[in-house]
N, C-alpha and C. Protein backbone atom coordinates (compact mmCIF):
# COMPACT_ATOMS: atom_id res chain seq x y z
N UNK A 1 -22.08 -32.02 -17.61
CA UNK A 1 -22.51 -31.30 -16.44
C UNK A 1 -21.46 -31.39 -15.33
N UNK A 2 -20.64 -32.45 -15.26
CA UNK A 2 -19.57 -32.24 -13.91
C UNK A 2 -19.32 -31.72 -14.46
N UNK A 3 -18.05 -31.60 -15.63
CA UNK A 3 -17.33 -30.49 -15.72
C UNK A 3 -17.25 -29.22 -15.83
N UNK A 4 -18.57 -28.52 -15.97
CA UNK A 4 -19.12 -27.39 -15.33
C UNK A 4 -18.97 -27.14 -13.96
N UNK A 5 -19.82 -28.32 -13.39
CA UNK A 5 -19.68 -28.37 -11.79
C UNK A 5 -18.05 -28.03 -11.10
N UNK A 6 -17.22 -29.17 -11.78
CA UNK A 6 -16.29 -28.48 -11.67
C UNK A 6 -15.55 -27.40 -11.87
N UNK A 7 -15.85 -27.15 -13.11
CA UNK A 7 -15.11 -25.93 -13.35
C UNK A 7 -15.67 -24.63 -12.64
N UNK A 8 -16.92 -24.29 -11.93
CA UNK A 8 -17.29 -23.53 -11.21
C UNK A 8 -16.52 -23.91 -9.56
N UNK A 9 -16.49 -24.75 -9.46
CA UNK A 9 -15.92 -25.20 -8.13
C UNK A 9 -14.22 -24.28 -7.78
N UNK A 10 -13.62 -25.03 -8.93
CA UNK A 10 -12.17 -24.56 -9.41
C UNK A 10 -12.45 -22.85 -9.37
N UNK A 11 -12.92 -22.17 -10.22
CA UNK A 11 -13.23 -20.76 -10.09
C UNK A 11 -13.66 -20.59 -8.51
N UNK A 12 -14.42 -20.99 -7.78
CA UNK A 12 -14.57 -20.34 -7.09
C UNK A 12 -13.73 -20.44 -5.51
N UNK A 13 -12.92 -21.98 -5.87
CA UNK A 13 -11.70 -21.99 -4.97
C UNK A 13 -11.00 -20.73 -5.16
N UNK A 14 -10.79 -20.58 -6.39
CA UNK A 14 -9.30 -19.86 -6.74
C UNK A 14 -9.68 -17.93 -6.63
N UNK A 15 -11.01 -17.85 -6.84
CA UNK A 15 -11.34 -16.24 -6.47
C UNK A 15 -11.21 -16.52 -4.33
N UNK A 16 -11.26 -17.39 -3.85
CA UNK A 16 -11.14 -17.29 -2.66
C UNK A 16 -10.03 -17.31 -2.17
N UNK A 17 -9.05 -18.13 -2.76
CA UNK A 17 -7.27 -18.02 -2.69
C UNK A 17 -7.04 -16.59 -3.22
N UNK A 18 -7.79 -15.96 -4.08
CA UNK A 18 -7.18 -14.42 -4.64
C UNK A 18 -7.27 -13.15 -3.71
N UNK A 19 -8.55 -13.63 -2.81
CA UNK A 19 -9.70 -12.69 -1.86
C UNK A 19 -8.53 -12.87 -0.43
N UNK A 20 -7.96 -14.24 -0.04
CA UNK A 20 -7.19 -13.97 0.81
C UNK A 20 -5.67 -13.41 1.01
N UNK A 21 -5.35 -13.87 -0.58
CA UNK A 21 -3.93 -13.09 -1.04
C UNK A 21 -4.24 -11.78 -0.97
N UNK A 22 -5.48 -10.60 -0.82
CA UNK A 22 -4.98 -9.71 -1.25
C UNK A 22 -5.09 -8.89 -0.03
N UNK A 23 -6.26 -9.88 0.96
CA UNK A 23 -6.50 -9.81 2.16
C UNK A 23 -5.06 -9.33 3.09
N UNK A 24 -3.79 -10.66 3.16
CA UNK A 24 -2.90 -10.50 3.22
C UNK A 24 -2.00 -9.55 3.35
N UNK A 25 -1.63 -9.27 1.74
CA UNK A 25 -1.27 -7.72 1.43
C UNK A 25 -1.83 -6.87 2.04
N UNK A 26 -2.57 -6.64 2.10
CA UNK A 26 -3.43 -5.36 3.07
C UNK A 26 -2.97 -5.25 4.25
N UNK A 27 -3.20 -6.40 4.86
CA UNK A 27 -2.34 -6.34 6.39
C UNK A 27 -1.11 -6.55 6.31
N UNK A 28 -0.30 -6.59 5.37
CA UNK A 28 1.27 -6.64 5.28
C UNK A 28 1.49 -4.98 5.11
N UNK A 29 0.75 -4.33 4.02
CA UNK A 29 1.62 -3.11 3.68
C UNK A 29 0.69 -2.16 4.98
N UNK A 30 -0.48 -2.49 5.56
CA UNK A 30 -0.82 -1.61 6.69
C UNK A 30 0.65 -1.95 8.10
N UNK A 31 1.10 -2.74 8.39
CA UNK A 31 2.06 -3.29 9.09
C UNK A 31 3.46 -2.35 8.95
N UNK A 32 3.70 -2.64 7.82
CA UNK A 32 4.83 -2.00 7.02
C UNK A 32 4.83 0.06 7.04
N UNK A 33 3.43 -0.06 6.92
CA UNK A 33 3.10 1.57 7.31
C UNK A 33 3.27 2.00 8.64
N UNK A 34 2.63 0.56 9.85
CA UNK A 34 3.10 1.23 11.14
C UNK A 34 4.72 1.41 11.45
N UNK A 35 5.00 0.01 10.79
CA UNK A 35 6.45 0.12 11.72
C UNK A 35 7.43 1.26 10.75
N UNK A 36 7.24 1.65 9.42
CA UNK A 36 7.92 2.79 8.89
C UNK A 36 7.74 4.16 8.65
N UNK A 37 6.14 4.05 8.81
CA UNK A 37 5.83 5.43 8.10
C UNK A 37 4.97 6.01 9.20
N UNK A 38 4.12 6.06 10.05
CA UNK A 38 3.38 6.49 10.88
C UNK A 38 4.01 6.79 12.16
N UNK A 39 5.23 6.63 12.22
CA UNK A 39 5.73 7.81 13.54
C UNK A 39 5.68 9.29 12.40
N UNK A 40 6.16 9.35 11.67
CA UNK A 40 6.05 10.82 10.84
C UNK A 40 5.00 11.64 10.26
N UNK A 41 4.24 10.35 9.96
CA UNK A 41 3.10 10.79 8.79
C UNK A 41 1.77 10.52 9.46
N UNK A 42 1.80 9.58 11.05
CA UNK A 42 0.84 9.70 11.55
C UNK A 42 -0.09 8.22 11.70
N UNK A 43 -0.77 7.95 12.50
CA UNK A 43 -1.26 6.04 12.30
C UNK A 43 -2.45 6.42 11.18
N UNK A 44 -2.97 7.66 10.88
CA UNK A 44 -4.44 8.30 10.17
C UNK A 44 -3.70 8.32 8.94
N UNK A 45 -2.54 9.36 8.44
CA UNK A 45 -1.85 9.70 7.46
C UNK A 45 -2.10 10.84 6.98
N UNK A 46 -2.55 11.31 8.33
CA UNK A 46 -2.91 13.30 8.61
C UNK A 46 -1.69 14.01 8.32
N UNK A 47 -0.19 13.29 8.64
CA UNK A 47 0.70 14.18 9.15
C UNK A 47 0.96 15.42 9.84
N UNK A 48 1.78 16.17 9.29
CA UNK A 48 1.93 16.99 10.57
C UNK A 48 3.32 17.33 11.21
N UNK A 49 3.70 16.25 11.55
CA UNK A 49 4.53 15.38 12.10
C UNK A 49 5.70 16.27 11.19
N UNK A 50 7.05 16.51 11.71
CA UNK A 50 8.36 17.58 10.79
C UNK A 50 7.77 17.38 9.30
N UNK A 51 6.71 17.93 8.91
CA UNK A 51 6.44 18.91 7.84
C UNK A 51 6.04 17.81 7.00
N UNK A 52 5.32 16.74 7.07
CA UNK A 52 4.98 15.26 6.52
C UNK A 52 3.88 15.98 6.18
N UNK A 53 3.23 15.79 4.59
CA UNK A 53 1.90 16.16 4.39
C UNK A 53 0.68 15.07 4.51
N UNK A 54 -0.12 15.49 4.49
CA UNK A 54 -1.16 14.69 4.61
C UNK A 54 -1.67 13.99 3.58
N UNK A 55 -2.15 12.61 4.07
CA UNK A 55 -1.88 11.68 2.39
C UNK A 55 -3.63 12.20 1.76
N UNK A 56 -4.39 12.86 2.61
CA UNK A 56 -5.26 12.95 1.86
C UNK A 56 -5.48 14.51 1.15
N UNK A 57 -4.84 15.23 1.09
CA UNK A 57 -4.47 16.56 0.66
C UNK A 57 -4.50 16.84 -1.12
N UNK A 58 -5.01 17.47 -1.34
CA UNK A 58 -5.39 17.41 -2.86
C UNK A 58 -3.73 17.81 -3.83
N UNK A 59 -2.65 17.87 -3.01
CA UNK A 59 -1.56 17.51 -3.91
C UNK A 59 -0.96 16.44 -3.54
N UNK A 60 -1.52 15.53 -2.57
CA UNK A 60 -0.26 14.29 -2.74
C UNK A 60 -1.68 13.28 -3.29
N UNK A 61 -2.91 13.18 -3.59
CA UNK A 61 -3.89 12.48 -4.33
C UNK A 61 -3.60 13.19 -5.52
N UNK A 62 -2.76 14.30 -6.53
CA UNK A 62 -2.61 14.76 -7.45
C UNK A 62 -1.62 13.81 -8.02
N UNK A 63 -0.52 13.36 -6.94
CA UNK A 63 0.95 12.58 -7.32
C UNK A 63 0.51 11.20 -8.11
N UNK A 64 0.59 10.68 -9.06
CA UNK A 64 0.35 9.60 -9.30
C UNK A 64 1.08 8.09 -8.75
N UNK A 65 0.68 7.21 -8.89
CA UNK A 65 0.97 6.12 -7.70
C UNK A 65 2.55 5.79 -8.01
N UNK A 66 3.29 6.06 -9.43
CA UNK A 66 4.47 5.95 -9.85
C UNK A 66 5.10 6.91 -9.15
N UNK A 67 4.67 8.13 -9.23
CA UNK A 67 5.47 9.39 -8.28
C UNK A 67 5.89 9.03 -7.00
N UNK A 68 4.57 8.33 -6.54
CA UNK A 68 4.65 7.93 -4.48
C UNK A 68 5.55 6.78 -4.36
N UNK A 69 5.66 6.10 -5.40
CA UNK A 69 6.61 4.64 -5.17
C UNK A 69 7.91 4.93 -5.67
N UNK A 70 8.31 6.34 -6.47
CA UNK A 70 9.66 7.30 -7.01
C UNK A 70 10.04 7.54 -5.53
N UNK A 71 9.20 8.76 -4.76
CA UNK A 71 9.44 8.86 -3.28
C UNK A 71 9.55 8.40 -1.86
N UNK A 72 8.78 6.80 -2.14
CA UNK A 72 8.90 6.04 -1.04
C UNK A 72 10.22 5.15 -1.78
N UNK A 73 10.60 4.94 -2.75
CA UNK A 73 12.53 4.46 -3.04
C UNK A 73 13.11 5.15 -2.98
N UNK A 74 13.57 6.65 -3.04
CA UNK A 74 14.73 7.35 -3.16
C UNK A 74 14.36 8.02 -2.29
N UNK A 75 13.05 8.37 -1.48
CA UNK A 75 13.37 9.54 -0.72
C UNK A 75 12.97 10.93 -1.02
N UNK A 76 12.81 11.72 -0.23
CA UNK A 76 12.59 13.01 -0.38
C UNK A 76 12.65 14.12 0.72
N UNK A 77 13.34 15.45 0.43
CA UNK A 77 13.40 15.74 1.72
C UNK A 77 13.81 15.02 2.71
N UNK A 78 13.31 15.92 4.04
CA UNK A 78 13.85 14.84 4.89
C UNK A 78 13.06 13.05 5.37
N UNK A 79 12.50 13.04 4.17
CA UNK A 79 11.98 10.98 4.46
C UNK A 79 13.16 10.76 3.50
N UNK A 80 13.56 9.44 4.53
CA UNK A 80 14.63 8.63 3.72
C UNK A 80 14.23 7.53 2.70
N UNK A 81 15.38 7.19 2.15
CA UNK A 81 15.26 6.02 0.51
C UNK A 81 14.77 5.04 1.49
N UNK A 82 13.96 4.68 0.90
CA UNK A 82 13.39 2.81 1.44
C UNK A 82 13.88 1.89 0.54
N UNK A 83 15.27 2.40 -0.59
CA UNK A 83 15.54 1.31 -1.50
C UNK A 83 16.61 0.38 -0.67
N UNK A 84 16.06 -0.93 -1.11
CA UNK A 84 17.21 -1.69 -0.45
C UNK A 84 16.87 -2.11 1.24
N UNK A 85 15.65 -1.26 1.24
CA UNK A 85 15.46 -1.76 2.82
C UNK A 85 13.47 -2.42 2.35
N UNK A 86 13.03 -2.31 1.17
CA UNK A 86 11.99 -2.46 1.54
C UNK A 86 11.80 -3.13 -0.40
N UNK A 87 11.38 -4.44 -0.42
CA UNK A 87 10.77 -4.97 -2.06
C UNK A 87 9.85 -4.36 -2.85
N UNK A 88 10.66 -3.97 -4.40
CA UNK A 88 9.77 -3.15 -4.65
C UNK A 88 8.19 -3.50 -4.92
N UNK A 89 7.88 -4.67 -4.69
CA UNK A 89 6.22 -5.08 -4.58
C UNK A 89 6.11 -4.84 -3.09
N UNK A 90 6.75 -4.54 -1.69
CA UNK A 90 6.19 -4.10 -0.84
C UNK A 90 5.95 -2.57 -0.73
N UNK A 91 6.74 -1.53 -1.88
CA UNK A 91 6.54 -0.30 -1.89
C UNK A 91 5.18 0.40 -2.33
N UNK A 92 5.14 -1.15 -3.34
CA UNK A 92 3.71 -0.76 -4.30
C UNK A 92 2.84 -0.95 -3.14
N UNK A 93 3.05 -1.92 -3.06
CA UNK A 93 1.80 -2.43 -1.68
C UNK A 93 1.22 -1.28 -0.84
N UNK A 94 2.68 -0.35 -0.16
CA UNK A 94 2.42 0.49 0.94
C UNK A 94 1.99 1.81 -0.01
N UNK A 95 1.99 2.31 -0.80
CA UNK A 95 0.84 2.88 -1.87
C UNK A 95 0.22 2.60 -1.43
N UNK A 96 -0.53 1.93 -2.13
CA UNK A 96 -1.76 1.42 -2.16
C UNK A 96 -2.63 1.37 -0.88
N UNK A 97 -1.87 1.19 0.00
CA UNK A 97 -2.18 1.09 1.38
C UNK A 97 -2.34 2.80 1.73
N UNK A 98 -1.51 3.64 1.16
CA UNK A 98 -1.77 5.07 1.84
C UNK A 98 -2.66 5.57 0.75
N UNK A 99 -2.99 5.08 -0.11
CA UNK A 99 -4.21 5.33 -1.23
C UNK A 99 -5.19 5.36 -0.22
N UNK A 100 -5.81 4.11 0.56
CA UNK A 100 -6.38 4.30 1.69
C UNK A 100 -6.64 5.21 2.78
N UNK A 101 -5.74 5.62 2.93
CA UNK A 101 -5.74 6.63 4.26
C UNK A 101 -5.92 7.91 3.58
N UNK A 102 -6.33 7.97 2.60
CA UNK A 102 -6.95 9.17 1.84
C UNK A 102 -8.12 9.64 1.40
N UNK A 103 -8.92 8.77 1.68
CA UNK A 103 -10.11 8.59 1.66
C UNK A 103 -11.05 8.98 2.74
């Protein structure tokens, strides 16, 4: 019976270390969105802004999340490469993060 006890204990430390890691991330790649991407695309992700589309628009929710992390590294038009200025687990991140603002 402890080691149940424990081993529920252990699980439920470690889903709470997972709940704040991802917590984290969230406010890292929302951060990362203000200070790079939301003078253009908007603090909502309405755009607008020199011809930035809107992240919730039924062709950039068409792009798959590989496409958006192709265009947030190399660029497109006039948005510049974020390669080399930004890790590619913070690119994924900021996905994921404008996955959000689509909703």
């Amino acid at each position: 019976m402890k080691h149940l006890s424990f081993r529920m204990g252990l699980i439920t430390l470690m889903a709470g270390f997972a709940l704040c890691a991802s917590s984290a991330i969230a406010q890292d790649a929302a951060s990362t969105y203000k200070a790079k991407c939301a003078m253009c695309h908007g603090a909502d992700g309405k755009g607008g802004k020199m011809g930035t589309r809107d992240f919730a628009s039924a062709d950039v929710k068409a792009e798959s999340d590989a496409q958006l992390v192709d265009i947030v590294t190399k660029g497109k038009g006039k948005m510049p490469s974020y390669s080399g200025k930004l890790k590619d687990t913070e690119i994924k991140d900021l996905v994921a993060y404008i996955r959000t603002l689509a909703k």
